[in-house]
Structures are given as structure tokens and as C-alpha cells.
C-alpha atoms as a PDB file:
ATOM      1  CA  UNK A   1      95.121 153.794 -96.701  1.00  0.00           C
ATOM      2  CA  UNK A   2      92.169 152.823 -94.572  1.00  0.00           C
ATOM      3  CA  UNK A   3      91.676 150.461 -92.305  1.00  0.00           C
ATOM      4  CA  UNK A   4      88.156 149.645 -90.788  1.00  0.00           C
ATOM      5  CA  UNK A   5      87.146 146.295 -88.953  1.00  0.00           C
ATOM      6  CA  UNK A   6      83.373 144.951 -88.055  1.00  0.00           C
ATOM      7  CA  UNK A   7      82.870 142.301 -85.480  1.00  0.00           C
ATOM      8  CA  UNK A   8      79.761 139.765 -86.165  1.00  0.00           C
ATOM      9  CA  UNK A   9      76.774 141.097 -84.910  1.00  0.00           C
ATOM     10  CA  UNK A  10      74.128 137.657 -85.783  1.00  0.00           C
ATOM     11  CA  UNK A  11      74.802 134.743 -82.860  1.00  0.00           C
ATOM     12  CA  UNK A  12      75.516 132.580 -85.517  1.00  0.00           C
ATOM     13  CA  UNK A  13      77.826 133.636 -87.630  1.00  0.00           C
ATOM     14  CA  UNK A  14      79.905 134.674 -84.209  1.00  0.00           C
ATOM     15  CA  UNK A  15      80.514 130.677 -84.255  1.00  0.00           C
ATOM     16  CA  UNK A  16      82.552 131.089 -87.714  1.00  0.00           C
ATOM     17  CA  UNK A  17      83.606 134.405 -88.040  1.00  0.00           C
ATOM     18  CA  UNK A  18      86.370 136.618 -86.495  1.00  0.00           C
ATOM     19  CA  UNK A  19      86.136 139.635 -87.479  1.00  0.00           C
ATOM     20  CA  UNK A  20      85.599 141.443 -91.091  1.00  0.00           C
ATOM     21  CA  UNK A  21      87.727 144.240 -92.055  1.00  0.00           C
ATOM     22  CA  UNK A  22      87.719 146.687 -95.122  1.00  0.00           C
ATOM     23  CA  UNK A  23      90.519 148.196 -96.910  1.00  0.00           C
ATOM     24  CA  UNK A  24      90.362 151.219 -99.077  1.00  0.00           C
ATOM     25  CA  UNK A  25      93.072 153.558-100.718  1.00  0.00           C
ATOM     26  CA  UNK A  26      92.240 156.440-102.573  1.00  0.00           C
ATOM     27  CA  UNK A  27      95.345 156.684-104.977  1.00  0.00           C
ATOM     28  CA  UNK A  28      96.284 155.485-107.911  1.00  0.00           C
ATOM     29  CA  UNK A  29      99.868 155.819-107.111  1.00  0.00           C
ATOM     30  CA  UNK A  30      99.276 153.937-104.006  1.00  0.00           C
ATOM     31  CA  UNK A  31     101.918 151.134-103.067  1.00  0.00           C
ATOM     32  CA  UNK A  32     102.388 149.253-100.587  1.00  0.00           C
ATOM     33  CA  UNK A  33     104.227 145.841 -99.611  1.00  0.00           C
ATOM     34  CA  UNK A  34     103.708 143.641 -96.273  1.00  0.00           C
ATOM     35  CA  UNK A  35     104.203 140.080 -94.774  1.00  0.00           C
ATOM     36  CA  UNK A  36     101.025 138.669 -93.153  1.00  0.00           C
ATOM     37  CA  UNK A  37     101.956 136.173 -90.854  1.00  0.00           C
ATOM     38  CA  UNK A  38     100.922 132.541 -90.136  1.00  0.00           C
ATOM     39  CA  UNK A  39      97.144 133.130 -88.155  1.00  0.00           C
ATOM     40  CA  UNK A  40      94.689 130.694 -86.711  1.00  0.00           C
ATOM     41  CA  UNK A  41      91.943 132.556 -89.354  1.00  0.00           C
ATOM     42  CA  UNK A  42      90.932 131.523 -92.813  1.00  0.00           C
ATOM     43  CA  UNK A  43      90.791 135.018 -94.457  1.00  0.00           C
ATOM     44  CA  UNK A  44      88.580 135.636 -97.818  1.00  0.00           C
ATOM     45  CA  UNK A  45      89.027 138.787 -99.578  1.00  0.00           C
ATOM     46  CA  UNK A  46      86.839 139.840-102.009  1.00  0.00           C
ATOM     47  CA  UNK A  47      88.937 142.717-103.816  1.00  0.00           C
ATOM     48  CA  UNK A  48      86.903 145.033-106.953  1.00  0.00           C
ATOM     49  CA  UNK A  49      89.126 145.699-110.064  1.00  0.00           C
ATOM     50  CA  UNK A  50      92.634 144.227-109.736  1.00  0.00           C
ATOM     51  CA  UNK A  51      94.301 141.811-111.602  1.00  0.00           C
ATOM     52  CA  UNK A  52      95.824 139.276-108.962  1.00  0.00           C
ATOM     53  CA  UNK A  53      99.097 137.228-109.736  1.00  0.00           C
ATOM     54  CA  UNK A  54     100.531 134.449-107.269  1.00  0.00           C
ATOM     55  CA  UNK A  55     103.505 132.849-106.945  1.00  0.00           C
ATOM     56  CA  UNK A  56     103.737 130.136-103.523  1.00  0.00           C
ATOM     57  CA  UNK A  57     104.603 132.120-101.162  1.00  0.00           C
ATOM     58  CA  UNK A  58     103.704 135.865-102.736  1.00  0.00           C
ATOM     59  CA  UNK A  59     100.627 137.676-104.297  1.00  0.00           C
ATOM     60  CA  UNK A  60     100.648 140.759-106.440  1.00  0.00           C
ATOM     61  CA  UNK A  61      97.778 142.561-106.552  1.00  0.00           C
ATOM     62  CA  UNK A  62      96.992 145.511-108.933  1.00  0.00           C
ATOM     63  CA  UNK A  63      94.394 148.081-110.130  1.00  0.00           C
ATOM     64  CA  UNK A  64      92.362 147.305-113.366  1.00  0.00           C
ATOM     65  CA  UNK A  65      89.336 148.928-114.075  1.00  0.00           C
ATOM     66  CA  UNK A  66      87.992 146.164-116.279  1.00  0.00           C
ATOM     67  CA  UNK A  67      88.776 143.319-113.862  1.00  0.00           C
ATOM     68  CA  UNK A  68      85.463 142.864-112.213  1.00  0.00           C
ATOM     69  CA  UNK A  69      85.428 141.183-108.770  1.00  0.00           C
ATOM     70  CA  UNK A  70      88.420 138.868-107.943  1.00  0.00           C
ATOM     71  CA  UNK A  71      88.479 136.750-104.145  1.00  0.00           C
ATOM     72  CA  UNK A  72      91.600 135.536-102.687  1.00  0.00           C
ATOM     73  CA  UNK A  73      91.109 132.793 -99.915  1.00  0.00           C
ATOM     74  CA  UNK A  74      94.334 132.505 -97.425  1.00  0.00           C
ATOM     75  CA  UNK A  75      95.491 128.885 -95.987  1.00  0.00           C
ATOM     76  CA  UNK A  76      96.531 128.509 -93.008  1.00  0.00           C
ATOM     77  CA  UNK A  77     100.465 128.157 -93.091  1.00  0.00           C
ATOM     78  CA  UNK A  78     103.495 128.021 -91.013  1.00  0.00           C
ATOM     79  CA  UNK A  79     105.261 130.676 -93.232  1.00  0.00           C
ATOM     80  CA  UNK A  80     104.933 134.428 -93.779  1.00  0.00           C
ATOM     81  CA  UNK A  81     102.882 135.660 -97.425  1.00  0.00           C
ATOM     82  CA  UNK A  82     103.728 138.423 -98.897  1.00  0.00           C
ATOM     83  CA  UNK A  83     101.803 140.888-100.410  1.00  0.00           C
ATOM     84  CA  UNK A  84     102.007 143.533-102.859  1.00  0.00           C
ATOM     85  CA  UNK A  85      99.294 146.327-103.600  1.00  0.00           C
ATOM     86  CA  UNK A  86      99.261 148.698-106.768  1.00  0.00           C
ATOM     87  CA  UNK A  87      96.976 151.319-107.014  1.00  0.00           C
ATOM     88  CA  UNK A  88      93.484 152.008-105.849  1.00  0.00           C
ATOM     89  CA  UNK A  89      92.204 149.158-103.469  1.00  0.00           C
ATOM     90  CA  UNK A  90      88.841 148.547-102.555  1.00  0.00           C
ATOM     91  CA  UNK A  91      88.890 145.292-100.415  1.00  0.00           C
ATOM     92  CA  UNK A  92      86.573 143.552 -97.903  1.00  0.00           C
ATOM     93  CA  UNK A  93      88.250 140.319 -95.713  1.00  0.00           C
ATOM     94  CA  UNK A  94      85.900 137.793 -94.120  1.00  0.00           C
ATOM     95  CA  UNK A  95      87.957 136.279 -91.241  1.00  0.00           C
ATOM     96  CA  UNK A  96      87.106 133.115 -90.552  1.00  0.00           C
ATOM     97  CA  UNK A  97      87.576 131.285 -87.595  1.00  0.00           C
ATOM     98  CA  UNK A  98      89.462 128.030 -87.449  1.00  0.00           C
ATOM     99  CA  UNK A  99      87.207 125.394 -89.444  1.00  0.00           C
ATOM    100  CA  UNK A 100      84.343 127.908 -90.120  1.00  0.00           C
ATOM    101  CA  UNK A 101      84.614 128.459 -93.962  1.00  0.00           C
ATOM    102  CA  UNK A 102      83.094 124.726 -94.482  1.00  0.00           C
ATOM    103  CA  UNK A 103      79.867 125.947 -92.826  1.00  0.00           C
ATOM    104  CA  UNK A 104      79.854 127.973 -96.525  1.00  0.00           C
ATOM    105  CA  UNK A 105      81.478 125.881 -99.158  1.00  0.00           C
ATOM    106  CA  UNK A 106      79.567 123.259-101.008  1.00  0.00           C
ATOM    107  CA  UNK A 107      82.906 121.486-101.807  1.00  0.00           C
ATOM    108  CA  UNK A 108      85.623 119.837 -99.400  1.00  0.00           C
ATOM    109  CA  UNK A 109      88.015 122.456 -97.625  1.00  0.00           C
ATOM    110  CA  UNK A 110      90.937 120.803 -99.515  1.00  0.00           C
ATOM    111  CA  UNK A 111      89.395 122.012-103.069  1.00  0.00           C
ATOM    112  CA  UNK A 112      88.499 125.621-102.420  1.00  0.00           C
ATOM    113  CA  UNK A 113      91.618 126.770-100.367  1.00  0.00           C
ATOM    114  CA  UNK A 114      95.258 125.262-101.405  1.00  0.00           C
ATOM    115  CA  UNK A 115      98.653 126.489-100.611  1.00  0.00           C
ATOM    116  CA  UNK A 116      99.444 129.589 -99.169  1.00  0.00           C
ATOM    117  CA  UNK A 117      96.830 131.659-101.172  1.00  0.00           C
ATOM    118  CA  UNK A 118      94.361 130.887-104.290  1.00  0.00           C
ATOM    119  CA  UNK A 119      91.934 132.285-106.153  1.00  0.00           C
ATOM    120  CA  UNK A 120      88.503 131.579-104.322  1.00  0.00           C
ATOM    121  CA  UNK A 121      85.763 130.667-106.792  1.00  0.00           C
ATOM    122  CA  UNK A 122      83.294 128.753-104.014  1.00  0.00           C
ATOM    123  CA  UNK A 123      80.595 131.370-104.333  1.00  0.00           C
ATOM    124  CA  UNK A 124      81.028 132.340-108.390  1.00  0.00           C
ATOM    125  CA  UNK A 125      78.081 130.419-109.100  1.00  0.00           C
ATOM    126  CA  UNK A 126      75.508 131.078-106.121  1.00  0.00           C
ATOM    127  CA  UNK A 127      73.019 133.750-107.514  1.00  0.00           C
ATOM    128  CA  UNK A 128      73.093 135.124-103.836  1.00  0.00           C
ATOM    129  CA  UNK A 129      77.078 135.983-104.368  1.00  0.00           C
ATOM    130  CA  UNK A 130      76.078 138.093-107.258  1.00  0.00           C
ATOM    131  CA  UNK A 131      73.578 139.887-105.451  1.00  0.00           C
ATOM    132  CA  UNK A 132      75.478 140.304-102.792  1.00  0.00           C
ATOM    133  CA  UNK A 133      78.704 142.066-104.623  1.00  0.00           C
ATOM    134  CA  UNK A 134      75.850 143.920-106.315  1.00  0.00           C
ATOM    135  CA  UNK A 135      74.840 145.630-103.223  1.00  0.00           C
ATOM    136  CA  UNK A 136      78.152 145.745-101.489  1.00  0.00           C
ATOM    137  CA  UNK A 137      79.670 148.451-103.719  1.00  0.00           C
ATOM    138  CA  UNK A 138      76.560 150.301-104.084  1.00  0.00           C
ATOM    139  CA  UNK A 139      77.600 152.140-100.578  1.00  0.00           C
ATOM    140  CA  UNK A 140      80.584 153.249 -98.936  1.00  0.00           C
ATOM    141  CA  UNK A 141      79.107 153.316 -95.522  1.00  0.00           C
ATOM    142  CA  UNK A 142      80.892 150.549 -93.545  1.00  0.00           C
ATOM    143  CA  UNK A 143      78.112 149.663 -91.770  1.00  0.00           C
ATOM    144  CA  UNK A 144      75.570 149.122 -94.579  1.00  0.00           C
ATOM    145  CA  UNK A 145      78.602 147.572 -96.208  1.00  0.00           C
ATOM    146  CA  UNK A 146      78.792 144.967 -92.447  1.00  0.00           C
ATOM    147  CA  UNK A 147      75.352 144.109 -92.769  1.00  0.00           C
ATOM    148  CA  UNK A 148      75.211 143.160 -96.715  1.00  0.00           C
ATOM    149  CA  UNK A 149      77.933 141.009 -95.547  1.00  0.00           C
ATOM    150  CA  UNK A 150      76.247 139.095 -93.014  1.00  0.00           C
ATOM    151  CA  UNK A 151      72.525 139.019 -95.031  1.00  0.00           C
ATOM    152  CA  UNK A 152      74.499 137.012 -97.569  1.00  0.00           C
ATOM    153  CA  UNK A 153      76.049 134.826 -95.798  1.00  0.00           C
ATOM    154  CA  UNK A 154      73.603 133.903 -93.379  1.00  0.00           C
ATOM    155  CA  UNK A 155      71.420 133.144 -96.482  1.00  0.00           C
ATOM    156  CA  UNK A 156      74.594 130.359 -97.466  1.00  0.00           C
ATOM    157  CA  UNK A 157      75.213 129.442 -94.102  1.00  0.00           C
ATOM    158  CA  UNK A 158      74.882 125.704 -93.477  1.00  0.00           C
ATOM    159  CA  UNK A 159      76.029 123.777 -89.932  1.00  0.00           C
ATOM    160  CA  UNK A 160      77.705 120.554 -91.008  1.00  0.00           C
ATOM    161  CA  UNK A 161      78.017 117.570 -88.687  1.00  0.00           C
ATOM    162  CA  UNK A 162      81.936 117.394 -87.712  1.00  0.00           C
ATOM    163  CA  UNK A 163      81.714 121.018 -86.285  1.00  0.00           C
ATOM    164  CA  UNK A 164      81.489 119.647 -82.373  1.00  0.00           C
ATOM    165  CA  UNK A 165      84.173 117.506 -83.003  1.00  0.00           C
ATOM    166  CA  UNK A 166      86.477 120.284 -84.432  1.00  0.00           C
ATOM    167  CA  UNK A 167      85.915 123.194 -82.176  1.00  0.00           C
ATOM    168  CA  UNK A 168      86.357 120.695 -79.349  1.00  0.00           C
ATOM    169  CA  UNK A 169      89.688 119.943 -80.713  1.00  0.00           C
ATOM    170  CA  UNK A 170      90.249 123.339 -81.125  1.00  0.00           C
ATOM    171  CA  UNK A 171      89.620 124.206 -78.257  1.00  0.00           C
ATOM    172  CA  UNK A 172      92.469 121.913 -76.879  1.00  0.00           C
ATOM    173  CA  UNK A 173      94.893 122.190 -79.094  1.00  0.00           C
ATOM    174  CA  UNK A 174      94.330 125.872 -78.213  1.00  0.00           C
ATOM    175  CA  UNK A 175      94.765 125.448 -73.997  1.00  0.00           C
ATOM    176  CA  UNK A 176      98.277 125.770 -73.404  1.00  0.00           C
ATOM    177  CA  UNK A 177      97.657 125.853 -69.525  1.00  0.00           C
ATOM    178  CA  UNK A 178      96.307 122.511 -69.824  1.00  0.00           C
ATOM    179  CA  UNK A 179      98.219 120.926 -73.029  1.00  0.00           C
ATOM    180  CA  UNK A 180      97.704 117.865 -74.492  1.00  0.00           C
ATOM    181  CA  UNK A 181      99.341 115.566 -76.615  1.00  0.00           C
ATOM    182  CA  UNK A 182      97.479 115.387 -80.177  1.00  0.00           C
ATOM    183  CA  UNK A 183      97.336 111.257 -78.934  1.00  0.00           C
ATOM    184  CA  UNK A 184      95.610 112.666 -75.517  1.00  0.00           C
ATOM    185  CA  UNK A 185      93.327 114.796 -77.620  1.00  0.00           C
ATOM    186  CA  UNK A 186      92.327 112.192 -80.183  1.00  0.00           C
ATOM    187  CA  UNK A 187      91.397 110.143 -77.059  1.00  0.00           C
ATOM    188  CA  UNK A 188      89.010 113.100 -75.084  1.00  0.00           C
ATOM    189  CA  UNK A 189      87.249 113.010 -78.542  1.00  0.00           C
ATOM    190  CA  UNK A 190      87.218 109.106 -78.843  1.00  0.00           C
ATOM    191  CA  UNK A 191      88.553 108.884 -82.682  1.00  0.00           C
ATOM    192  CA  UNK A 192      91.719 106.866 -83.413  1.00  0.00           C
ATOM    193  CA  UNK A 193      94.932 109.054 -83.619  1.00  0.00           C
ATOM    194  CA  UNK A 194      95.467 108.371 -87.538  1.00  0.00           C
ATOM    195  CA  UNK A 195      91.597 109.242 -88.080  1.00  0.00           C
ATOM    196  CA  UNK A 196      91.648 112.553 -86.010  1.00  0.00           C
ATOM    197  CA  UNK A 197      94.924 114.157 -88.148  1.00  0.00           C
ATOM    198  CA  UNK A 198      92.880 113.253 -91.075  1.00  0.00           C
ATOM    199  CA  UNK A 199      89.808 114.896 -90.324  1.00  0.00           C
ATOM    200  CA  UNK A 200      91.096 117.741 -88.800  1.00  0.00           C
ATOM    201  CA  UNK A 201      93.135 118.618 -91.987  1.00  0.00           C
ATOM    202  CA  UNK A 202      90.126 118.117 -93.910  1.00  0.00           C
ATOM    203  CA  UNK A 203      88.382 120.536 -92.570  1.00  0.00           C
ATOM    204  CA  UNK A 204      90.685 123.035 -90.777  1.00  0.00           C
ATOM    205  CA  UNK A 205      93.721 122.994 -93.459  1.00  0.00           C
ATOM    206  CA  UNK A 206      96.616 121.615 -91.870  1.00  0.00           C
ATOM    207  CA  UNK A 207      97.857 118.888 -89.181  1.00  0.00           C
ATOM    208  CA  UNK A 208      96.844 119.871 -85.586  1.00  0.00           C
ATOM    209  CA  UNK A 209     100.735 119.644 -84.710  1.00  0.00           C
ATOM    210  CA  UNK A 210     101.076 122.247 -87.045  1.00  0.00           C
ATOM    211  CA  UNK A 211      97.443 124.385 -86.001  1.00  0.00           C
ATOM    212  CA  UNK A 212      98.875 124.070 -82.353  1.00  0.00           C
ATOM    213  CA  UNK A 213     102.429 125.767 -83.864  1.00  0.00           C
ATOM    214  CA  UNK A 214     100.610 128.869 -85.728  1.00  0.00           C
ATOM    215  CA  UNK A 215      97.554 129.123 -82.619  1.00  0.00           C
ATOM    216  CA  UNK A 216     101.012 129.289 -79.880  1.00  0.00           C
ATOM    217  CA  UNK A 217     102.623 132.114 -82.239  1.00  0.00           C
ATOM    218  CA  UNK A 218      99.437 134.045 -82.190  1.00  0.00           C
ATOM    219  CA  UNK A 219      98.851 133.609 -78.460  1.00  0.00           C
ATOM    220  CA  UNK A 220     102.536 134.906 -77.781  1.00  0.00           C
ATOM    221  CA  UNK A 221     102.010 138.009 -80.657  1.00  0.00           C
ATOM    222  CA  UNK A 222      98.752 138.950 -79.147  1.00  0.00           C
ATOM    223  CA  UNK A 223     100.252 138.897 -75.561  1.00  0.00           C
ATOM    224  CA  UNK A 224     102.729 140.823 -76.655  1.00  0.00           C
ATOM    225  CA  UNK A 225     101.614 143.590 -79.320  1.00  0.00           C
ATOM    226  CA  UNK A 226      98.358 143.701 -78.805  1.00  0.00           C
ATOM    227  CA  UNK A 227      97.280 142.983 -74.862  1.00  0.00           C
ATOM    228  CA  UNK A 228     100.632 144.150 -74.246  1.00  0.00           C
ATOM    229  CA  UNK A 229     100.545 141.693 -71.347  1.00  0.00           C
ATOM    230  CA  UNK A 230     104.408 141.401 -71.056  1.00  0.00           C
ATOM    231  CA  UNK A 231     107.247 143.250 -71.563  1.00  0.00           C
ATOM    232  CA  UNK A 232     110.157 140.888 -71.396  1.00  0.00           C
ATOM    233  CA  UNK A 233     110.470 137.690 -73.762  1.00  0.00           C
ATOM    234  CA  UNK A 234     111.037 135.201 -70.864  1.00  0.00           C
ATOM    235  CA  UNK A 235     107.797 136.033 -69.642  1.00  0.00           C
ATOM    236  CA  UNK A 236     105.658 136.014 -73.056  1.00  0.00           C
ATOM    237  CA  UNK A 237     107.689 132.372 -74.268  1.00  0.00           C
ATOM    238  CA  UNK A 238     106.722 131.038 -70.310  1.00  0.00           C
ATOM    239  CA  UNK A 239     102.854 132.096 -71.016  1.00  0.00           C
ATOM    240  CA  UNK A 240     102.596 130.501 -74.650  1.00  0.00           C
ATOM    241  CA  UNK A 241     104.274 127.177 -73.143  1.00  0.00           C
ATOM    242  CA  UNK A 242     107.132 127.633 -75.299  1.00  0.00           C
ATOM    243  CA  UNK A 243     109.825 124.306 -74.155  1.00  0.00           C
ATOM    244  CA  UNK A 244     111.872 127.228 -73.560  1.00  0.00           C
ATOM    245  CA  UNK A 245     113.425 130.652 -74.893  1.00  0.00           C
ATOM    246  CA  UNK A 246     115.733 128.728 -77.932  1.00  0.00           C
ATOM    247  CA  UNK A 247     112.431 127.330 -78.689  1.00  0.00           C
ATOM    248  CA  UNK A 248     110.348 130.071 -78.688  1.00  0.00           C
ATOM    249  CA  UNK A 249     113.090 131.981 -80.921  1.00  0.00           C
ATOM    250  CA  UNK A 250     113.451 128.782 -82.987  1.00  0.00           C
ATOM    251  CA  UNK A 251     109.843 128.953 -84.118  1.00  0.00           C
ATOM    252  CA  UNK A 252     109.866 132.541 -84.607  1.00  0.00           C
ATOM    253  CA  UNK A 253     112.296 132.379 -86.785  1.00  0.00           C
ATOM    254  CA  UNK A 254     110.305 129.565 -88.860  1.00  0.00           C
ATOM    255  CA  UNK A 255     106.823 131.168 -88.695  1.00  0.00           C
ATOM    256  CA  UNK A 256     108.108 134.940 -89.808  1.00  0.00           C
ATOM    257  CA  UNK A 257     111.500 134.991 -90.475  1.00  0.00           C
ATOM    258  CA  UNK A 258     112.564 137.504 -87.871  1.00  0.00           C
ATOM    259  CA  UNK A 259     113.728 136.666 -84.113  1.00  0.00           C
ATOM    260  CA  UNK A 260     110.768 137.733 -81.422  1.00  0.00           C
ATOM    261  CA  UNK A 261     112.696 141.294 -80.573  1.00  0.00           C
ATOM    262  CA  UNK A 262     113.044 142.263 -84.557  1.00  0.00           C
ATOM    263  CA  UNK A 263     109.665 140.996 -84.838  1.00  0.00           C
ATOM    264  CA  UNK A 264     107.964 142.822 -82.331  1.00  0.00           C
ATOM    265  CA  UNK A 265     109.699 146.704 -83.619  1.00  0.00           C
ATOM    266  CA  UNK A 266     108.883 146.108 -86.828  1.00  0.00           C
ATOM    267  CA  UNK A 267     104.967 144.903 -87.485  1.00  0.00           C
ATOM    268  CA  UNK A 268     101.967 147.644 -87.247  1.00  0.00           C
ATOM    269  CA  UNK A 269      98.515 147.066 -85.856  1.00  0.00           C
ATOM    270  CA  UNK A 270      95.657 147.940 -88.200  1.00  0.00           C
ATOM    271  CA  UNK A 271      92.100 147.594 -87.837  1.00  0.00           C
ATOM    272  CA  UNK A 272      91.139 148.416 -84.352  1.00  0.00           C
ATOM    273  CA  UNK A 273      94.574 146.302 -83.579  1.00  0.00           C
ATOM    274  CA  UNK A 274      93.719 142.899 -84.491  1.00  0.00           C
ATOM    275  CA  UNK A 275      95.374 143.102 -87.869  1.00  0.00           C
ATOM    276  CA  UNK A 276      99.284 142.691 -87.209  1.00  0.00           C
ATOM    277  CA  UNK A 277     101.698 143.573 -90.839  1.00  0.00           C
ATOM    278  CA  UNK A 278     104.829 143.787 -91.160  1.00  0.00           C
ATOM    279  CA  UNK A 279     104.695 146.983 -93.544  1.00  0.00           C
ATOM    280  CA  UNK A 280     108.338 146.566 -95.772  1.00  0.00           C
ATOM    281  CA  UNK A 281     106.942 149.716 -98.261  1.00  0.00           C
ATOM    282  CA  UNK A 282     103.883 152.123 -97.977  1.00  0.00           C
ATOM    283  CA  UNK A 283     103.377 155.336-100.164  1.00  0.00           C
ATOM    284  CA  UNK A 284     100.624 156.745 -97.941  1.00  0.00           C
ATOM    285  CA  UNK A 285      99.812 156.953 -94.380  1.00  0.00           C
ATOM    286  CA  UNK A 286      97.452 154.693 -92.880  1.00  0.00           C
ATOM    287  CA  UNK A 287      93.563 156.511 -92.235  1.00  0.00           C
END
């Protein structure tokens, strides 16, 4: 199984994208099964030839030849999904940033992505979607692949007007040097407390109490795994702000299912590190 990630090379579509990453196997006997954890990012993957099945909190996904193109859109959520492959995958993930997928939807947030994971049909009927998959699979070169990506969706790209709102509240609610109450940060933004939580669901997918929990769990991972910044727990809980270590395990425990330690020895960095699984089954090595 390969893993390959792509940064955003146009200025503007750094503003609402993380990262893209591609995912191929080569196997029809390929399986695998993994917990992706809670993460700041809205991921859409746009998977060719598998029949998808969900069930809350798990997806099965699995090779059919006559399945056509199926996208799955991930909310954000303060549990672990897990996911099942079968067979030959051949997937591209568009990771967007906190709040970015609105810039290309033509419907409310709250209809195109519910629950843990759902089918995503927000581009089926945009002619530039089908030209788009039309030219994706036409290559296996990454790169050509990276740039299909970003013609089409700078061609659906549209700024709305909350967006300097949001990523100012992100922004806070993202400082844990300088933290805030969500009442202090509905003030620095001038919008009533009630009105703020509102909006900010709207458009980002859950409660800021509950962005703040996932976007302190990722700062604390990162730290950890992939900066490997710290090597003893104290010292990673003390960075993220965590009340203290109880705490820090506490929400560990909530957001993965695993204490920090067990956590930590079992998940696997993929794509150029910035994809963290916690692998339960594989058949194949990763590429």
C-alpha cells in the first residue's frame, strides 16, 4: 500500500486546504483495518470502484469494478472512525482545513457532511466534477494527478463572507499559550456568545468547545509523534494546556480510546508523516 501526499501549490487554495494525499494498493487480496482519529481537517475522498457501507461510527469499503466513482466526506468528531479496506484501492483525500470546504459547497455545511462520515454528493452535479474525475484517472503520475486537483477546484472555488470571522476564531480557539474562554472569544470578535456557537457549527461542524478539544489532541499528537518535541507525557500535557495529566489522559481516552502511552506505540505515520493510523490489520507493507 502506497502512501503519497501533495501540499497546495496555488496561494489560494493554501487558505482551505491542508494537504492532499493519494492511496493506492495493487492487490486484490489487499486488507487492511485502521482507526483515524478525531482531526481539526475536513477530509474528502474521492475513491474509484468500491462499494462503500457505513454504520455511525465505521465504514467498509470494498473493490467493485462496476461501482464508478464514490466520495466519502469525514466530520469532524470527538471519537475514533474506523475503517475497513477490501481489495484494490485507488483513493485521492482533499484535506481541508478547518471551515474551508464551504468555500466549495453550494449548500450549508450541515447538509453535505453529517455524522462521523457520509456519502459526499456536493459536486455530482457540477459538469467541472465530471471532467475533473475524467482526467484524474487518466494518469498515475502524482503530480499531474496534484495539479488536476487544484485546476478543478480553483474553477469551484468561491470566498464566502463569514471566512474572517471563522479563521479568526480559529485562530484562538487554536492558541493555547494565550487561551481564551469561548465567552472571551465571542467578545474579540464582537458577536453575542449564543450567536458565535451557532455560526461556528454552521460552518466548521461542531461547537468550538468541542473544535478546541479535537485542535488540543492534535497539538499534543503532533508534538509528540510527529515533531517529536517531547519525550515524557508531563511535558507534552504542560505544552497542549492540558488542566493537568488526569486530564490529559481523561481526554485521550475519550478522543481514541487508548491512554496517551498505548496510543503513542501503537499508531503509524503515513504520507510524508502527517497522516497518523492506528493500523489494527494490514495484508501488505506500506510503499
Amino acid at each position: 500500500m502506497k502512501f503519497e501526499a501533495r501540499y497546495p501549490n496555488h496561494p489560494l487554495l493554501k487558505k482551505y486546504i491542508q494537504y492532499y494525499y493519494f492511496v493506492k494498493t495493487d492487490s486484490p487480496a489487499h486488507y487492511s483495518r485502521y482507526y483515524s482519529f478525531p482531526n481539526t481537517t475536513m477530509p474528502v475522498n474521492i475513491h474509484r470502484n468500491v462499494t462503500v457501507s457505513i454504520e455511525k461510527e465505521k465504514v467498509q469499503i470494498r473493490e467493485s469494478a462496476a461501482a464508478g466513482i464514490t466520495a466519502i466526506v469525514n466530520g469532524m468528531r470527538e471519537a475514533p472512525l474506523q475503517v475497513e479496506w477490501n481489495g484494490n484501492i485507488d483513493k485521492l483525500t482533499i484535506a481541508f482545513k478547518p471551515a474551508g470546504l464551504n468555500a466549495f459547497i453550494n449548500e450549508p455545511l450541515q447538509h453535505a457532511v453529517r455524522g462521523f462520515t457520509n456519502i459526499f454528493t456536493g459536486w455530482d452535479s457540477l459538469p467541472e466534477y465530471q471532467v475533473f474525475l475524467q482526467k484524474l484517472y487518466t494518469t498515475a503520475d502524482i503530480n499531474k494527478r496534484t495539479q488536476t486537483t487544484e485546476d478543478f477546484l480553483l474553477d469551484i472555488c468561491r470566498p464566502y463572507e463569514k471566512e474572517p470571522l471563522l479563521y479568526t476564531a480559529i485562530d484562538i480557539l487554536g492558541d493555547f499559550t494565550n487561551e481564551k474562554t469561548i465567552s472571551e472569544t465571542a467578545a474579540v470578535l464582537n458577536i453575542a456568545e449564543r450567536s458565535f456557537n451557532r455560526l461556528f457549527k454552521n460552518y466548521v461542524g461542531i461547537a468550538p468547545v468541542g473544535y478546541r478539544k479535537i485542535a488540543r489532541f492534535r497539538q499534543s499528537l503532533e508534538n509528540k509523534v510527529i515533531k517529536e518535541k517531547f519525550k515524557r507525557l508531563t511535558d507534552i500535557s504542560y505544552e497542549s494546556n492540558y488542566y493537568d495529566q488526569a486530564y490529559y489522559i481523561k481526554m485521550y481516552k475519550k478522543l481514541t480510546g487508548k491512554s496517551p502511552k498505548n496510543l503513542y506505540k501503537a499508531i503509524a505515520k503515513l504520507a510524508d508523516d502527517n497522516v497518523i493510523f492506528e493500523f489494527l490489520e494490514k495484508t501488505i507493507d506500506f510503499g
